[in-house]
N, C-alpha and C. Protein backbone atom coordinates (compact mmCIF):
# COMPACT_ATOMS: atom_id res chain seq x y z
N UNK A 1 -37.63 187.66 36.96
CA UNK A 1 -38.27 186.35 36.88
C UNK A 1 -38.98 186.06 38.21
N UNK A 2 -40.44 185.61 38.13
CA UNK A 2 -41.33 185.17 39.25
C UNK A 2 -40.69 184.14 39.79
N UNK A 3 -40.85 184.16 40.98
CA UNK A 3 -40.37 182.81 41.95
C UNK A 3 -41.05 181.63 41.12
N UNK A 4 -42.42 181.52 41.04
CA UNK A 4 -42.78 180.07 39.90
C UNK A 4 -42.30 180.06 38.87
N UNK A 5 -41.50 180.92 38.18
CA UNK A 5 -41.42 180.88 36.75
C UNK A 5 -39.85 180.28 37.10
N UNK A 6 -38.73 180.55 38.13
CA UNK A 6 -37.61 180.28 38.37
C UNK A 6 -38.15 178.49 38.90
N UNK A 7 -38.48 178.62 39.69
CA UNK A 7 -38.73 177.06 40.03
C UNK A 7 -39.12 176.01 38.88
N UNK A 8 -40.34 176.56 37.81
CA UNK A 8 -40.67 175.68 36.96
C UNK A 8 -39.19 175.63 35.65
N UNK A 9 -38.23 176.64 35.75
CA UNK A 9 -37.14 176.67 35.08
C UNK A 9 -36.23 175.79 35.79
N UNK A 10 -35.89 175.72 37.08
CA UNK A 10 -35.01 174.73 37.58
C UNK A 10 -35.28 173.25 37.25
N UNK A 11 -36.68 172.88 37.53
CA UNK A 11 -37.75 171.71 37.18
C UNK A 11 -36.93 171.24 35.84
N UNK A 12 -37.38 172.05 35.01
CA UNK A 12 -37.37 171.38 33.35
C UNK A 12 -35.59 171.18 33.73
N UNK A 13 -34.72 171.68 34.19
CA UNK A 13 -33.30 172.06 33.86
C UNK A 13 -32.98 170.55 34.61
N UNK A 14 -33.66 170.17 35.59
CA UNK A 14 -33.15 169.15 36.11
C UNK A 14 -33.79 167.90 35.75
N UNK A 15 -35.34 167.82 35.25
CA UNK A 15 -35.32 166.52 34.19
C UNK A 15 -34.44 166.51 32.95
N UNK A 16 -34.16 167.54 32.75
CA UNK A 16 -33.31 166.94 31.35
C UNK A 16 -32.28 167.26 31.89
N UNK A 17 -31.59 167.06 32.69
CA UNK A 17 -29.99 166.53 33.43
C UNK A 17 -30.66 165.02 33.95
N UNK A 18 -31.05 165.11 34.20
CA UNK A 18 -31.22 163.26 35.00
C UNK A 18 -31.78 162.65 33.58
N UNK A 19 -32.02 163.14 32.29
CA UNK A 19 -32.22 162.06 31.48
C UNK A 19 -30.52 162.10 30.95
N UNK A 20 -30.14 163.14 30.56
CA UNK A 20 -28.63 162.98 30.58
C UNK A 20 -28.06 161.98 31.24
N UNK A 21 -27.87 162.02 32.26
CA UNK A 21 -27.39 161.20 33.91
C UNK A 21 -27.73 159.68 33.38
N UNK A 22 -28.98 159.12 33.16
CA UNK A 22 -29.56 157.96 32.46
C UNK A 22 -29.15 157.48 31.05
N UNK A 23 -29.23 158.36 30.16
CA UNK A 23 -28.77 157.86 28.61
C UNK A 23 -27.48 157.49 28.98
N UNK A 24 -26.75 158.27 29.73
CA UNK A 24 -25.15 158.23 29.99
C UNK A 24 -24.79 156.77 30.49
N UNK A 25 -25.60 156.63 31.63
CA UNK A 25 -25.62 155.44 32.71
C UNK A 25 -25.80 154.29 31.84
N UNK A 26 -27.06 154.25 30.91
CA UNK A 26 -27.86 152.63 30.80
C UNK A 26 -27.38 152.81 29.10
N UNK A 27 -26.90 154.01 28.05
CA UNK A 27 -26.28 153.76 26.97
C UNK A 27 -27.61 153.35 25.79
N UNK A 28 -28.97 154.54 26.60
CA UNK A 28 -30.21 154.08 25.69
C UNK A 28 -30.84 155.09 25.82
N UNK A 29 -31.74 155.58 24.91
CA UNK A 29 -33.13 156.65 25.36
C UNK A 29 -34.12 156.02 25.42
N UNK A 30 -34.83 154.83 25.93
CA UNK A 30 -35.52 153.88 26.16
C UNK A 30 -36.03 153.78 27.77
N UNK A 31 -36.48 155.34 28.59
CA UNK A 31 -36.17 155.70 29.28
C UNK A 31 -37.75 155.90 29.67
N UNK A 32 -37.81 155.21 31.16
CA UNK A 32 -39.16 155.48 31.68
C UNK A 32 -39.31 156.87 32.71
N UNK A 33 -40.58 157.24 32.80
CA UNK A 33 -40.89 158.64 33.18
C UNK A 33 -41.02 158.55 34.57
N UNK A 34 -41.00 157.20 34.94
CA UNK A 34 -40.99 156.88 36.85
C UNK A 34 -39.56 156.95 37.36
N UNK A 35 -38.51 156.57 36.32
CA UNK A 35 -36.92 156.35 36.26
C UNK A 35 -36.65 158.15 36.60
N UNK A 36 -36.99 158.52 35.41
CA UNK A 36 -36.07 159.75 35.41
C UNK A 36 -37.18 160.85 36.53
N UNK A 37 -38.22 160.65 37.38
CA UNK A 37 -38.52 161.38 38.44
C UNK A 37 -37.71 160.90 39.25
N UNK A 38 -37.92 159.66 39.96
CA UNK A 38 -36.63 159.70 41.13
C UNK A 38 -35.38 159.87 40.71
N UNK A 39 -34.86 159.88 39.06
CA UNK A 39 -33.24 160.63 39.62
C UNK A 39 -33.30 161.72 39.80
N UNK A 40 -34.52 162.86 39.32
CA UNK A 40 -34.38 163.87 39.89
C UNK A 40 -35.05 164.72 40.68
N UNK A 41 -35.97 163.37 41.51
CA UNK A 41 -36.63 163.50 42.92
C UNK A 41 -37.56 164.60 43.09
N UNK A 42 -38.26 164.15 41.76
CA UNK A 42 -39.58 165.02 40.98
C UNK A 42 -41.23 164.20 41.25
N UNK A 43 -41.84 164.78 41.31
CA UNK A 43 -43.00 163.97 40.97
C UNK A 43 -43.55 163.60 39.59
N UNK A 44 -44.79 162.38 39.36
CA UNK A 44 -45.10 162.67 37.78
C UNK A 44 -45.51 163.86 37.41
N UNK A 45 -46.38 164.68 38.50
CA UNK A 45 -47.02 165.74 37.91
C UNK A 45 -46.04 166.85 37.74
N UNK A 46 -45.03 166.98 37.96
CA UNK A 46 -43.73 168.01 37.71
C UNK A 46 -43.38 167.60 36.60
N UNK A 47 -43.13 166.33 36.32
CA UNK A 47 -42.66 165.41 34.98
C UNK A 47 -43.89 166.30 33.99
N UNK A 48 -44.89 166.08 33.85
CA UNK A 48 -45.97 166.52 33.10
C UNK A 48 -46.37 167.98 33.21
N UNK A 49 -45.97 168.75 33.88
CA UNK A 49 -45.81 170.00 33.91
C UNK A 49 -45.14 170.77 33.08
N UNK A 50 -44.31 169.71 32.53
CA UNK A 50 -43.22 170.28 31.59
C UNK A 50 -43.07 169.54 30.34
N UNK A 51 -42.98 168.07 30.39
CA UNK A 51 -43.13 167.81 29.35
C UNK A 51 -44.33 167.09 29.04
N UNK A 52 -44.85 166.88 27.77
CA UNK A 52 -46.02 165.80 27.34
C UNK A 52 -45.28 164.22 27.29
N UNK A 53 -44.00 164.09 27.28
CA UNK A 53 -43.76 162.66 26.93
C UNK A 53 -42.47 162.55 27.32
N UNK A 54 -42.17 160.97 27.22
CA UNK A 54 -40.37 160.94 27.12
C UNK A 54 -40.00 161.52 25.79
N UNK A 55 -40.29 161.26 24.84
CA UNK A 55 -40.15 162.00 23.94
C UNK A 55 -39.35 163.27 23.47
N UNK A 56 -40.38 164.22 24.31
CA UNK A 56 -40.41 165.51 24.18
C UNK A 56 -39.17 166.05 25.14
N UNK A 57 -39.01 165.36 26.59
CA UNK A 57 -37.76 165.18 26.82
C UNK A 57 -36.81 165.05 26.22
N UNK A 58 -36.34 163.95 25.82
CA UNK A 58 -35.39 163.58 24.94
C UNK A 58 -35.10 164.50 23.71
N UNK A 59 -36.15 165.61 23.29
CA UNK A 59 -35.54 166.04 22.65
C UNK A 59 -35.05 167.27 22.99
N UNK A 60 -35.63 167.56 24.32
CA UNK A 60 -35.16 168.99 25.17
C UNK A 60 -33.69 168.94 25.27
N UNK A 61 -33.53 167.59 25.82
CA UNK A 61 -31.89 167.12 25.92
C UNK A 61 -30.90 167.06 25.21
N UNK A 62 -31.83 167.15 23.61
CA UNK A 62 -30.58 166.87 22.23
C UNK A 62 -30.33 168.91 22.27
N UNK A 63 -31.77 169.08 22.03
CA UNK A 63 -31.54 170.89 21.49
C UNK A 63 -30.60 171.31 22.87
N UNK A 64 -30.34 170.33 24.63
CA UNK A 64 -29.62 171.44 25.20
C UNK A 64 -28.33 171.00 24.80
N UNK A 65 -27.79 169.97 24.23
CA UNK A 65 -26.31 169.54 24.02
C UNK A 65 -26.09 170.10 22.85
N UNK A 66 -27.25 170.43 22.02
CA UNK A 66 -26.55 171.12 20.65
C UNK A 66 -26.55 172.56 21.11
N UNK A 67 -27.03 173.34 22.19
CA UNK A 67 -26.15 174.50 22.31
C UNK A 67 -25.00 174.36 22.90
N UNK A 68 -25.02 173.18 23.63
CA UNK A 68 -23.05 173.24 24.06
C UNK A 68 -22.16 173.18 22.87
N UNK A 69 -22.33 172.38 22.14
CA UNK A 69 -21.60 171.70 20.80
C UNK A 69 -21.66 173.21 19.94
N UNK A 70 -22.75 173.74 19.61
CA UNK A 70 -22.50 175.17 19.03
C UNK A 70 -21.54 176.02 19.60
N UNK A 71 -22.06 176.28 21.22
CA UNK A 71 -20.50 177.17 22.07
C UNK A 71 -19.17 176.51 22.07
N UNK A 72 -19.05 175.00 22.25
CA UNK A 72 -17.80 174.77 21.85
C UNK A 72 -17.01 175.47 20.62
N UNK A 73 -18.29 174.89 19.69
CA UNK A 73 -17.64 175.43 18.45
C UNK A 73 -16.87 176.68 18.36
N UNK A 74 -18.27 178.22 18.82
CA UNK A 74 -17.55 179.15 18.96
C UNK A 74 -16.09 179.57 19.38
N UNK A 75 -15.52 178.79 20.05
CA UNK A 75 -14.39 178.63 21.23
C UNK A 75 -13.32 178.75 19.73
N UNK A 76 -13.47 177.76 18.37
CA UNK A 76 -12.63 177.97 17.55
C UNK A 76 -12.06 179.11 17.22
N UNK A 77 -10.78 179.27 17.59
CA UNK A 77 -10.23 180.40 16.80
C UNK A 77 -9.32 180.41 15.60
N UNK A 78 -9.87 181.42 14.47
CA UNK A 78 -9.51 181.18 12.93
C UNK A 78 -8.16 180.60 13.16
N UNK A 79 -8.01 179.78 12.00
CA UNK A 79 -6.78 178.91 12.23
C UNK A 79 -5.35 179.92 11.90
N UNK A 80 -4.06 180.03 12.10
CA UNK A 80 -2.55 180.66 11.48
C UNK A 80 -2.63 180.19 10.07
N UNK A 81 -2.60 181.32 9.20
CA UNK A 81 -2.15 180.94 8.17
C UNK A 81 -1.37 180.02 7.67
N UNK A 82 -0.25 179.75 8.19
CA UNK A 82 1.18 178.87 7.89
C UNK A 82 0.82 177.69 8.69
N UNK A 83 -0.71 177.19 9.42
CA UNK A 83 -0.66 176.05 9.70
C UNK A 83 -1.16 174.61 8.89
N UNK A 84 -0.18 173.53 9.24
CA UNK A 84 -0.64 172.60 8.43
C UNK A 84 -1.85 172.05 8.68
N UNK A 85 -1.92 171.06 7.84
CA UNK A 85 -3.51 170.29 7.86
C UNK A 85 -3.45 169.41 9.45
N UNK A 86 -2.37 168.62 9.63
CA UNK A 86 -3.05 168.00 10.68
C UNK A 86 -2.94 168.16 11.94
N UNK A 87 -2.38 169.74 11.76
CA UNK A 87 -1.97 170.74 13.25
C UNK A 87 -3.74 171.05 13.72
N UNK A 88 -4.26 171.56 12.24
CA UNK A 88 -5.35 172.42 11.65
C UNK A 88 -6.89 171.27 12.33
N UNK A 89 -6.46 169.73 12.00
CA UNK A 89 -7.12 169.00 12.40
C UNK A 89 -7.53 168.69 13.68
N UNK A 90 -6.18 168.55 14.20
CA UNK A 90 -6.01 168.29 15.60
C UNK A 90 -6.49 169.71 16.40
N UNK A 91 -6.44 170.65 15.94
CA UNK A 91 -7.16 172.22 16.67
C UNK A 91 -8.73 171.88 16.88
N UNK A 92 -9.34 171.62 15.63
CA UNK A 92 -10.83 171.12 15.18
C UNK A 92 -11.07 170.31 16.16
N UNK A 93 -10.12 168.78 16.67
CA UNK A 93 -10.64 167.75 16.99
C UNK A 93 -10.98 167.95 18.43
N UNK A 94 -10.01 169.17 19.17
CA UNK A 94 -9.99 170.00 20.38
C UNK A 94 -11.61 170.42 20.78
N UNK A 95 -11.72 171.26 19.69
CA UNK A 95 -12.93 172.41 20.02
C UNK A 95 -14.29 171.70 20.21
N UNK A 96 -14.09 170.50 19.11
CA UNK A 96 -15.21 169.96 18.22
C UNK A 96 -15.81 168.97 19.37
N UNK A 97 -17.65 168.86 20.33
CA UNK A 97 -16.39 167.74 20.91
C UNK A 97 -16.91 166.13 20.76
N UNK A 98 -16.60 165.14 21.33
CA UNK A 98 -17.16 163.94 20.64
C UNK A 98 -18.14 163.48 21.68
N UNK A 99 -18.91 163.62 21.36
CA UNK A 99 -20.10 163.49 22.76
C UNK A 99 -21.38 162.48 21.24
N UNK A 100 -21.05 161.31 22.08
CA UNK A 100 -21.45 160.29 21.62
C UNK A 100 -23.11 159.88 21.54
N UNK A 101 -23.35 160.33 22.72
CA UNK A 101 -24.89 160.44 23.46
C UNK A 101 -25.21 161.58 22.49
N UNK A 102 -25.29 163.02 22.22
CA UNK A 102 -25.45 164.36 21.23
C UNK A 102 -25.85 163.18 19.90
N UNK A 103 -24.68 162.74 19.71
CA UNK A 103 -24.72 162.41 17.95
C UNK A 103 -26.10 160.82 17.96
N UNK A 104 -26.42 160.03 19.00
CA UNK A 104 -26.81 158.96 19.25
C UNK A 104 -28.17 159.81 19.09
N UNK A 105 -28.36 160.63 20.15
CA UNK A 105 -29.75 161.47 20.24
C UNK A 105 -30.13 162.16 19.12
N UNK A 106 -29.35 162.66 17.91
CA UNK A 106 -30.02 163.16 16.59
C UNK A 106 -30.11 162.04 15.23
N UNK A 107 -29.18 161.09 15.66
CA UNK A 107 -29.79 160.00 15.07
C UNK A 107 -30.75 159.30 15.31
N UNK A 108 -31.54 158.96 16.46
CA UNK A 108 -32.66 158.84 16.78
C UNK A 108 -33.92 159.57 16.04
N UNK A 109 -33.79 160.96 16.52
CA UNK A 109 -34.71 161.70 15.71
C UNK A 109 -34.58 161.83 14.11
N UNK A 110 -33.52 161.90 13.40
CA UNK A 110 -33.03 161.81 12.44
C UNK A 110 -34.23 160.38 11.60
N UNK A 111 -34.36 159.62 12.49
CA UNK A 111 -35.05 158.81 11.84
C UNK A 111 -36.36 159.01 11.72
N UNK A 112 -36.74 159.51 12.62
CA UNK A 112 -38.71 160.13 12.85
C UNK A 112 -38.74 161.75 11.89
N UNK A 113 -37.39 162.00 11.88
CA UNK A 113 -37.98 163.39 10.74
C UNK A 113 -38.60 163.17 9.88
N UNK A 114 -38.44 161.90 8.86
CA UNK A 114 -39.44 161.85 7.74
C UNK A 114 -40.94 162.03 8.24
N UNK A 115 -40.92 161.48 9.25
CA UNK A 115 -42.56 161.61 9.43
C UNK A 115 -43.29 162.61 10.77
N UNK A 116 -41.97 163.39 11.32
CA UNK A 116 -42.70 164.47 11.63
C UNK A 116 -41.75 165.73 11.32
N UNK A 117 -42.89 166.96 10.66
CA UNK A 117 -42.25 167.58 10.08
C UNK A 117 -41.80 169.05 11.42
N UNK A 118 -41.90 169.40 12.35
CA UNK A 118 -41.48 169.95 13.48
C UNK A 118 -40.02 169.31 13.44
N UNK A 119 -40.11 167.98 13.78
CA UNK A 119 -38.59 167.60 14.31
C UNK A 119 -37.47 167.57 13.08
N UNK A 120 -38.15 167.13 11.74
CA UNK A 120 -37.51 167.68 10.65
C UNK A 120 -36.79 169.39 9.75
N UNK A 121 -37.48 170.11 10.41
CA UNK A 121 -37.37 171.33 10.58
C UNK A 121 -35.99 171.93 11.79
N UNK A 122 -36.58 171.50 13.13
CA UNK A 122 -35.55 171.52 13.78
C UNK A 122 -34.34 170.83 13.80
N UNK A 123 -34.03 169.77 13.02
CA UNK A 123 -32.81 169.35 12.81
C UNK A 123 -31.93 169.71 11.45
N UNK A 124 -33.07 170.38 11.00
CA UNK A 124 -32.07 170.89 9.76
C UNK A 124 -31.73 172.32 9.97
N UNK A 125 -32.72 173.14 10.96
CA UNK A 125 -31.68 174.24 11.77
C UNK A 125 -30.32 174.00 12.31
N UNK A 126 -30.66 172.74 13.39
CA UNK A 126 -29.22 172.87 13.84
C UNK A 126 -28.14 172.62 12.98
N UNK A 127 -28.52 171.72 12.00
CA UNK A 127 -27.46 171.16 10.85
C UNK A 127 -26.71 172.52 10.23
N UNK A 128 -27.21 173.48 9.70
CA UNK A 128 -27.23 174.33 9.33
C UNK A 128 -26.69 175.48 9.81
N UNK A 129 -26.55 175.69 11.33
CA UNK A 129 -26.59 176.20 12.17
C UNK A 129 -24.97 175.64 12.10
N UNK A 130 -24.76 174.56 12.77
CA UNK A 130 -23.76 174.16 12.54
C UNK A 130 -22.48 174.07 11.73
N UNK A 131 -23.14 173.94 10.46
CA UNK A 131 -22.33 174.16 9.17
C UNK A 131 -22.00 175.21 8.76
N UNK A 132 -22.60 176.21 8.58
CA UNK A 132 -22.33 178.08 8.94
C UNK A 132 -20.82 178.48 9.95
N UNK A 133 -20.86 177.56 10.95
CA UNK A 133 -20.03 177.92 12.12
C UNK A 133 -19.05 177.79 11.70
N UNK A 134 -18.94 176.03 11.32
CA UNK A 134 -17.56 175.61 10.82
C UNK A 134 -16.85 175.38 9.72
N UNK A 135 -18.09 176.22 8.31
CA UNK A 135 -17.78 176.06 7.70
C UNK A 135 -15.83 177.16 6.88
N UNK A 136 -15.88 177.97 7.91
CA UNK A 136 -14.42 179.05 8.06
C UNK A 136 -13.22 177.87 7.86
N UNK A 137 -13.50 177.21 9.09
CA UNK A 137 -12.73 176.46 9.68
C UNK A 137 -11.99 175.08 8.63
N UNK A 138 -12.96 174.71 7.87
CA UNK A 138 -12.97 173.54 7.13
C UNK A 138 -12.49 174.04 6.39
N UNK A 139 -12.60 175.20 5.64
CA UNK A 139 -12.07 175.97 4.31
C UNK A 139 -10.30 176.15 5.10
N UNK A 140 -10.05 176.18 5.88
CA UNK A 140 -8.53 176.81 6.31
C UNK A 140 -8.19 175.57 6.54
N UNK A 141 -9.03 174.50 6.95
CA UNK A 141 -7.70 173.26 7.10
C UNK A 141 -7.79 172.67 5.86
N UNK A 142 -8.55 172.95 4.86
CA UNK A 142 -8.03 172.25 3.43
C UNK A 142 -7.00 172.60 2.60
N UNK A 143 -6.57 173.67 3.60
CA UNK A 143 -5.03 174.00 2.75
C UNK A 143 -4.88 175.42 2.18
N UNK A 144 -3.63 175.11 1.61
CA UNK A 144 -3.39 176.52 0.49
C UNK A 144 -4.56 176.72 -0.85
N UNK A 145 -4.88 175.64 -0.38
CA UNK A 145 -6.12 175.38 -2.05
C UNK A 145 -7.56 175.42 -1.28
N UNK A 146 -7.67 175.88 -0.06
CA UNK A 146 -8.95 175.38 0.13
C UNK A 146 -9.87 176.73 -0.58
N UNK A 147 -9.62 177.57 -1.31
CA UNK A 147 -10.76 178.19 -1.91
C UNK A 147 -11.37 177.64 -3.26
N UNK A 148 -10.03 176.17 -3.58
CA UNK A 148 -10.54 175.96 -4.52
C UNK A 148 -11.91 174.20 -4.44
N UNK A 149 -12.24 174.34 -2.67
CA UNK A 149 -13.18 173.20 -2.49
C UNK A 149 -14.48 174.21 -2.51
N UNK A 150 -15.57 173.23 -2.45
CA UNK A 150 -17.29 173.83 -2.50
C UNK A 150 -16.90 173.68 -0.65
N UNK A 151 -17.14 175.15 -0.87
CA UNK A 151 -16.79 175.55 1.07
C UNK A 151 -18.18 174.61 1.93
N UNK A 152 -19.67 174.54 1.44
CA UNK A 152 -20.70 174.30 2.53
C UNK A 152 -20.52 172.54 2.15
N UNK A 153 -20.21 172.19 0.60
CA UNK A 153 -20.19 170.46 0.59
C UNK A 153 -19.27 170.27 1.33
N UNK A 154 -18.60 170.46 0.93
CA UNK A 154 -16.73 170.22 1.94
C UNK A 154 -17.12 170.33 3.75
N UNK A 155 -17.67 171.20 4.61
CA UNK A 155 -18.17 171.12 5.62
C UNK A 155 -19.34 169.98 6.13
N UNK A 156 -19.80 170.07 5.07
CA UNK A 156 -20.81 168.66 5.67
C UNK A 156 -19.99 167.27 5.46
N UNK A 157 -19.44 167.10 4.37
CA UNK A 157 -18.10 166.06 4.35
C UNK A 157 -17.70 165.71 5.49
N UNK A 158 -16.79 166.74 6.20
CA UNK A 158 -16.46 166.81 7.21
C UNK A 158 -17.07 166.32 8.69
N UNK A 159 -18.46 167.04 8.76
CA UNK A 159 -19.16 166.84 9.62
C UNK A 159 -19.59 165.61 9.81
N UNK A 160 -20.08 164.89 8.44
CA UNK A 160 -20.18 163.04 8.69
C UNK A 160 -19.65 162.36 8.99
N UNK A 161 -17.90 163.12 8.43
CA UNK A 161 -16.92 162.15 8.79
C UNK A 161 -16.69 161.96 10.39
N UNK A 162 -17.26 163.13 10.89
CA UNK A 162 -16.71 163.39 12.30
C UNK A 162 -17.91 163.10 13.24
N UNK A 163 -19.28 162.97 12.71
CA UNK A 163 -20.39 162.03 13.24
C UNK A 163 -19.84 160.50 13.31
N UNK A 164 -19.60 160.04 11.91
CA UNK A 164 -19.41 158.76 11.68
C UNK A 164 -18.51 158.07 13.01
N UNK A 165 -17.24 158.81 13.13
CA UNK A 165 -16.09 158.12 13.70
C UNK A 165 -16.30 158.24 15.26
N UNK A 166 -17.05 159.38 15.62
CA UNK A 166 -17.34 159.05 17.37
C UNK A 166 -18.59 157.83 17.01
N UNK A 167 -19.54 157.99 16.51
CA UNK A 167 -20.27 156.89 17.11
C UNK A 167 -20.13 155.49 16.82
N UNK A 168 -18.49 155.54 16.02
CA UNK A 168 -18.11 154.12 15.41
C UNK A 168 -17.15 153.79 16.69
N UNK A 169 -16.62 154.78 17.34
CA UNK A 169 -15.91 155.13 18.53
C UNK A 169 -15.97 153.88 19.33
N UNK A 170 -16.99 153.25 20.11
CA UNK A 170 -17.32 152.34 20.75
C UNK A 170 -17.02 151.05 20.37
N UNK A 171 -16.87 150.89 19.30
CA UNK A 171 -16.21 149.52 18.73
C UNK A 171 -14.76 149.00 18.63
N UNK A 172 -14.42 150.18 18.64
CA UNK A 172 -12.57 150.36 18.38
C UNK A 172 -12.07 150.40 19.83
N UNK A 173 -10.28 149.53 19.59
CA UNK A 173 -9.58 149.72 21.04
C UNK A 173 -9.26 151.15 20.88
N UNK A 174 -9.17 152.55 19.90
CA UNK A 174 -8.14 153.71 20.14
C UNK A 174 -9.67 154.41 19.09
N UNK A 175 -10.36 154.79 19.99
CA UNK A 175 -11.79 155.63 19.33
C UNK A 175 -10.87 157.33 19.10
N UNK A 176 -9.86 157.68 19.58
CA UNK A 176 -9.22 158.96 19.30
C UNK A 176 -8.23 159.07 17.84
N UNK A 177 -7.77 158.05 18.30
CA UNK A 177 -7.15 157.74 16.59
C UNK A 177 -8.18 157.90 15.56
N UNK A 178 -9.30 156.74 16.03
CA UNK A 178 -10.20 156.75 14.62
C UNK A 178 -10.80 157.72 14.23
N UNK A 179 -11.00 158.86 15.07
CA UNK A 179 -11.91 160.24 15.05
C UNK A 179 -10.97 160.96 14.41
N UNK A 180 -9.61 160.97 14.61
CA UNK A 180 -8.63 161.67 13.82
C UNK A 180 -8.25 161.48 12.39
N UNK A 181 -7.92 160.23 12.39
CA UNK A 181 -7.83 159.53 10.93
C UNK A 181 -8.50 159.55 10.26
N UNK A 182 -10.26 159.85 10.59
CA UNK A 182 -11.19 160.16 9.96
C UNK A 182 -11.09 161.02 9.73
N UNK A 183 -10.98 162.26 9.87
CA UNK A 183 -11.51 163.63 9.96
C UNK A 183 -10.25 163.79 9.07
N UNK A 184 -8.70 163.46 9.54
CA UNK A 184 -8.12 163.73 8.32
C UNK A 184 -8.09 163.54 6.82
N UNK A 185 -8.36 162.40 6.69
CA UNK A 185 -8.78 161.68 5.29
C UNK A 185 -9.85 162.38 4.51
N UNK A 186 -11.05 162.46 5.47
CA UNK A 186 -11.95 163.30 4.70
C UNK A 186 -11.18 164.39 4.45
N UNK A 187 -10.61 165.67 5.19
CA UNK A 187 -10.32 166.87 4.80
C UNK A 187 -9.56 166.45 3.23
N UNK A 188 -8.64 165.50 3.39
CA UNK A 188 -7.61 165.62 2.40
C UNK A 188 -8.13 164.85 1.41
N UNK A 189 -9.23 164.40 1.48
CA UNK A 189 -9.85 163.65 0.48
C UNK A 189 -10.91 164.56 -0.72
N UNK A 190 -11.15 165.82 -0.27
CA UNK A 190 -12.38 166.80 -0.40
C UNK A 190 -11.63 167.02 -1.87
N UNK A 191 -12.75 167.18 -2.56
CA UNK A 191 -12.37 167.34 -4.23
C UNK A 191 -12.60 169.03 -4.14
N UNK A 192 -11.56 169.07 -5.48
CA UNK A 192 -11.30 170.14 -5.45
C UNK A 192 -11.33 171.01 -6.76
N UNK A 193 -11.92 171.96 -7.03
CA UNK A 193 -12.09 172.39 -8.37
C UNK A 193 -10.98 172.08 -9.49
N UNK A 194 -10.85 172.17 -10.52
CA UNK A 194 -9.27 172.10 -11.37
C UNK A 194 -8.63 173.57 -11.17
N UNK A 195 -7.36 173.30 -11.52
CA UNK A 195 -6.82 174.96 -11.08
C UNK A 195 -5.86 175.01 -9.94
N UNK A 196 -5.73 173.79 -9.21
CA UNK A 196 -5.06 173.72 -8.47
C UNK A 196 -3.85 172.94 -8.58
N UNK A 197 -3.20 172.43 -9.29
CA UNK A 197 -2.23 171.69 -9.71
C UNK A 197 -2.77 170.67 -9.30
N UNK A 198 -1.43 168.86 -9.44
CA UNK A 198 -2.10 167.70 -9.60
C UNK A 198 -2.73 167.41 -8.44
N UNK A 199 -2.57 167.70 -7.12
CA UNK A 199 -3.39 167.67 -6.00
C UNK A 199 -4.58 168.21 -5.56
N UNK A 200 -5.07 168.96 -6.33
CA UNK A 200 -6.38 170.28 -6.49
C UNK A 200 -7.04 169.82 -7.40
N UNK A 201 -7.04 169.29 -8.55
CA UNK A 201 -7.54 168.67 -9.38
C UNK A 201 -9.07 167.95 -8.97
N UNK A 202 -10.16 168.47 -9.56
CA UNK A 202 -11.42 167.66 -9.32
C UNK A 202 -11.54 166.07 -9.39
N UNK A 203 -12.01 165.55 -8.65
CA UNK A 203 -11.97 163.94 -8.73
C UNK A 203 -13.32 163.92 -8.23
């Protein structure tokens, strides 16, 4: 790597840490481009060197937290056979992690996908991307029966439930409870083909 090509890589690496540093701080992506040069003691034309907008920032920042949230993921290791559901949960709730700002920042875009189809594209990679990962995982904490759930519905189940409850997180005195209680309910809530006795039973 060229000395400019390392420098203009440090550049981008450290505006989107100081917009991090900011969403974190002020609890918004509503974030001016004069703000996030002095936190990271950039000029505009470095700012514009790299990106076209706050925007385009902001979304550098979601795609770099969704590769952490993917490597977390990786970190899962297949669950023990003989473990229960809310051993199985509580493993998940470990790996998984609740990064509030991640889920805040794809709901944002989440809303502009209808109308641009780039950012709609890229969020249904990561979705996808995502669901692939954990979808092992979701199938082993649904039990002795979990071959008898729809393995990729049953994972996205999951995944809302576990969007839903961090970013409901902020409202509640015990946001760890509620992320748990969520995530359990959904698992044990996931319908299940017939074939499984009265608890497996499709609903």
């Amino acid at each position: 790597m060229s000395e400019q090509l390392r420098r203009r890589v440090n550049t981008r690496a450290r505006l989107i840490e100081a917009a991090a540093e900011l969403t974190a701080e002020t609890g918004t992506t509503r974030l001016a481009i004069d703000e996030v040069c002095r936190r990271a003691s950039f000029t505009r034309g470095a700012f514009y060197s790299n990106f076209a907008s706050i925007d385009e920032l902001l979304f550098a920042l979601y795609e770099a937290k969704t590769e952490e949230l993917l490597a977390a993921i990786g970190t899962l290791d297949p669950a023990p056979v003989d473990e229960g559901v809310e051993d199985a949960v509580d493993r998940f709730l470990t790996a998984v992690p609740a990064d509030a700002h991640w889920y805040s920042l794809r709901a944002a875009f989440a809303l502009r996908a209808p109308h641009d189809g780039a950012v709609a594209d890229a969020l249904h990679e990561h979705a996808e991307d995502m669901r692939r990962r954990l979808t092992p995982y979701v199938v082993r904490m649904a039990g002795p029966d979990g071959e008898l759930v729809d393995a990729d519905e049953a994972t996205r189940v999951v995944i809302a439930a576990h969007v839903g409850s961090v970013l409901q997180g902020a409202l509640v005195d015990d946001p760890d409870r509620l992320r748990r209680d969520t995530v359990l309910a959904a698992v044990r809530g996931l319908p299940r083909r017939a074939g499984g006795g009265p608890e497996g039973r499709a609903h």
